[in-house]
Every structure is written in C-alpha cells, then in structure tokens.
C-alpha atoms as a PDB file:
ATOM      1  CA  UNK A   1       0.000   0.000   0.000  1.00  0.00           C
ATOM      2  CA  UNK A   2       0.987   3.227  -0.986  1.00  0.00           C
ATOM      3  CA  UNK A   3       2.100   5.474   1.237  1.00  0.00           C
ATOM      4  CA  UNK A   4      -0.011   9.484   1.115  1.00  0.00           C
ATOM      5  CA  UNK A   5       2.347  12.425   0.069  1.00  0.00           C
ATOM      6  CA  UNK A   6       2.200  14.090   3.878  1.00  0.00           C
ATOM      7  CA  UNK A   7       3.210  10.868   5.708  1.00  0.00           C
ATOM      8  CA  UNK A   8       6.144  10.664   3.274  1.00  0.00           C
ATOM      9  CA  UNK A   9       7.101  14.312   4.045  1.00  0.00           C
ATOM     10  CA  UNK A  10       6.353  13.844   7.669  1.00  0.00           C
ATOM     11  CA  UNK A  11       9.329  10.861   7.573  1.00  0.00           C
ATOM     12  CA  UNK A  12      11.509  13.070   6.012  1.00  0.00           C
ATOM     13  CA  UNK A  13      11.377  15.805   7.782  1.00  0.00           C
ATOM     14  CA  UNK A  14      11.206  13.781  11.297  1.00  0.00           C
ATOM     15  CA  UNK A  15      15.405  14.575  11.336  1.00  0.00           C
ATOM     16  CA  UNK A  16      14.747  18.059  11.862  1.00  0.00           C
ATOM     17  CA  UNK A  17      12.149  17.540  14.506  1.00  0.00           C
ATOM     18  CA  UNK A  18      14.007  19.732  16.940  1.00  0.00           C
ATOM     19  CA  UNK A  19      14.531  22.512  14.775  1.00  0.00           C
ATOM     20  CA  UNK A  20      11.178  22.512  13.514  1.00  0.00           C
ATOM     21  CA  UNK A  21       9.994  22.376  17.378  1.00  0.00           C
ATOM     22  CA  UNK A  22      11.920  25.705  18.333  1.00  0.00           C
ATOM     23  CA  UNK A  23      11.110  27.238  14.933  1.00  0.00           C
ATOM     24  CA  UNK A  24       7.268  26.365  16.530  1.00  0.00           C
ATOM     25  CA  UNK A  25       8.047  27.992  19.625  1.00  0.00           C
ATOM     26  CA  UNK A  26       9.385  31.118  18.461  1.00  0.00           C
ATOM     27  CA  UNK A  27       6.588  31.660  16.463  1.00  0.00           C
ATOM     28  CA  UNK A  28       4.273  31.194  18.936  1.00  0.00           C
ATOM     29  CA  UNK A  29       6.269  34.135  21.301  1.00  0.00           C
ATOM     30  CA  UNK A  30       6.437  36.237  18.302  1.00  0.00           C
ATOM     31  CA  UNK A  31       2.544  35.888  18.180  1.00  0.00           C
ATOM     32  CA  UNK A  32       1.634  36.559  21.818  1.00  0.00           C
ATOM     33  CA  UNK A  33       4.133  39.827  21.646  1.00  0.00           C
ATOM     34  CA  UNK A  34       2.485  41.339  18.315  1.00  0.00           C
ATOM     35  CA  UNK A  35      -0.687  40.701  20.052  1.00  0.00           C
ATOM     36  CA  UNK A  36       0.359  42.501  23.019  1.00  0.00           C
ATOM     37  CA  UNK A  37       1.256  44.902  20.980  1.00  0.00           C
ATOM     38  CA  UNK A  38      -1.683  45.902  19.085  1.00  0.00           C
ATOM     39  CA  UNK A  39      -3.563  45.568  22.304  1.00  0.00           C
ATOM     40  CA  UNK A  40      -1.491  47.826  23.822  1.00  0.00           C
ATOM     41  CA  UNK A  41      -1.710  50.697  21.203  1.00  0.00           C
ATOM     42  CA  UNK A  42      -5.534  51.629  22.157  1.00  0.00           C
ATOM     43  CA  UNK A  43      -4.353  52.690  25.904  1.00  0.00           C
ATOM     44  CA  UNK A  44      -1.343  54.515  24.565  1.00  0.00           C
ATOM     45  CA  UNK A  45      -3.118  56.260  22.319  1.00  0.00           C
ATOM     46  CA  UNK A  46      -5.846  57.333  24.881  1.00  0.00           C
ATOM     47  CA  UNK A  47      -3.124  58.021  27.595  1.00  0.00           C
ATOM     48  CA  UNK A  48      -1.145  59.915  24.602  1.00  0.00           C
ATOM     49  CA  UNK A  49      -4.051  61.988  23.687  1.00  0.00           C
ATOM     50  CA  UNK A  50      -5.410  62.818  26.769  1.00  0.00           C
ATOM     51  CA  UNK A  51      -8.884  60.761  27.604  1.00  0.00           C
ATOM     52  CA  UNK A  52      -9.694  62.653  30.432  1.00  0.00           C
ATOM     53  CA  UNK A  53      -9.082  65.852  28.226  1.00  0.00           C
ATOM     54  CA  UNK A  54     -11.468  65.737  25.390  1.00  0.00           C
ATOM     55  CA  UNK A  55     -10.354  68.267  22.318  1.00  0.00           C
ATOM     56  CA  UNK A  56      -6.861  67.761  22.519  1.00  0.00           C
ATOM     57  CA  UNK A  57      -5.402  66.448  19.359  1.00  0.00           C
ATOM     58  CA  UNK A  58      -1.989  65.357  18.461  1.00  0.00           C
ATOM     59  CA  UNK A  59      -0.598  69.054  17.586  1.00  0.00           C
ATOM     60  CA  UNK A  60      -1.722  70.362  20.731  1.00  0.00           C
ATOM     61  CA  UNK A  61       1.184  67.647  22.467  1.00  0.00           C
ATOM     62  CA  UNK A  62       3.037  68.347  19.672  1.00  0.00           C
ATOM     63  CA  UNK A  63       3.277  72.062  20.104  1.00  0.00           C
ATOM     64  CA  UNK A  64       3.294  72.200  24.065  1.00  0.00           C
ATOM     65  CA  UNK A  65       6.221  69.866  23.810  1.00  0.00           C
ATOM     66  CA  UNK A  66       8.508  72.113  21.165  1.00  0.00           C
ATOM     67  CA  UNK A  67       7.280  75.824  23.175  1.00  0.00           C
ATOM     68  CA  UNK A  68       8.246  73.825  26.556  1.00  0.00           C
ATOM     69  CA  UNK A  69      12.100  75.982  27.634  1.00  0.00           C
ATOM     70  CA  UNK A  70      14.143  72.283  27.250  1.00  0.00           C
ATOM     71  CA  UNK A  71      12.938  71.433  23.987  1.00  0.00           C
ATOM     72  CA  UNK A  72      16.242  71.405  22.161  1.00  0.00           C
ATOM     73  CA  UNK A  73      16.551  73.124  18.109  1.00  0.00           C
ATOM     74  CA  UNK A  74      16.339  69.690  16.753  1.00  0.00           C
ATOM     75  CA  UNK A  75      13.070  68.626  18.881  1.00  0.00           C
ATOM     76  CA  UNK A  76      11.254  71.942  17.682  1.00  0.00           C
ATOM     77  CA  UNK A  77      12.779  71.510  13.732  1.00  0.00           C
ATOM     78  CA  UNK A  78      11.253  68.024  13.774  1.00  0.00           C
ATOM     79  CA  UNK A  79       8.205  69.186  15.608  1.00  0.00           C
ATOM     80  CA  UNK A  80       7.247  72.302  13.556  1.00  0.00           C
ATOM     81  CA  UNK A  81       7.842  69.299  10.231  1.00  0.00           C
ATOM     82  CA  UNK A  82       5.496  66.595  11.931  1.00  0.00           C
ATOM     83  CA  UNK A  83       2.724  69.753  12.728  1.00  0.00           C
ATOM     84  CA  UNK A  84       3.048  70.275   9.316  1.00  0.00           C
ATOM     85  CA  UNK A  85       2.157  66.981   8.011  1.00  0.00           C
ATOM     86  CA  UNK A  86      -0.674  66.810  10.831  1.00  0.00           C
ATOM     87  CA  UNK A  87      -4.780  67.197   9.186  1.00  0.00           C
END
C-alpha cells in the first residue's frame, strides 16, 4: 500500500524535529508579543491623547512639547515638520 504524500514528508522531515519544534516555539512568542502589541496601542493612544481631556489632538502635544524651555533646536525643527504633516 501506498504510502499518502504528507506521511512521506512527515518521515523526512522527522530529522529536523528539533529545529522545527523551536522554529514552533518562536513563532508562537512572536505571536503573543504582536498581540500585546496591538492591544497595547488603544491605551497609549488614549493616555497619549489625553482621555480625560477631550479636544486635545496630536498638535496640541506636539506644540506644548517644542514651546516647553528644554525642547532642544532639533526637537522643535522636527516638531514644527510633523505639525506640518498633521490634518
């Protein structure tokens, strides 16, 4: 009896049945952090934007951070180029 085309893969890959096991793993950790991740980017945002604040957009934080005294000349160049991008 013939043998099906996935058992006859599965016996040649069985060698590499430790690499393929780690290779598993390490996807499985690179899952659960990109989905910690995009979880997380809901609270930053709202923490970011100011919940308890409503109105404040992204050039208000922008602009209080480049007219604050220790903003250096690069943090206000690349501030005044990001405002400008900003809807």
């Amino acid at each position: 009896m013939k043998r099906s085309a996935f058992w006859q893969s599965t016996r040649a890959l069985w060698r590499y049945r430790r690499t393929i096991a780690c290779a598993f793993v390490g996807a499985m950790i690179s899952a659960a952090c990109f989905g910690a991740g995009l979880g997380m980017l809901m609270p930053v945002f709202h923490l970011l934007l100011g919940g308890d604040q409503p109105g404040r957009s992204l050039t208000d934080l922008i602009r209080e951070r480049i007219d604050s005294p220790d903003a250096g000349a690069w943090e206000v160049a690349a501030g005044e180029r990001v405002i400008h991008l900003l809807p």
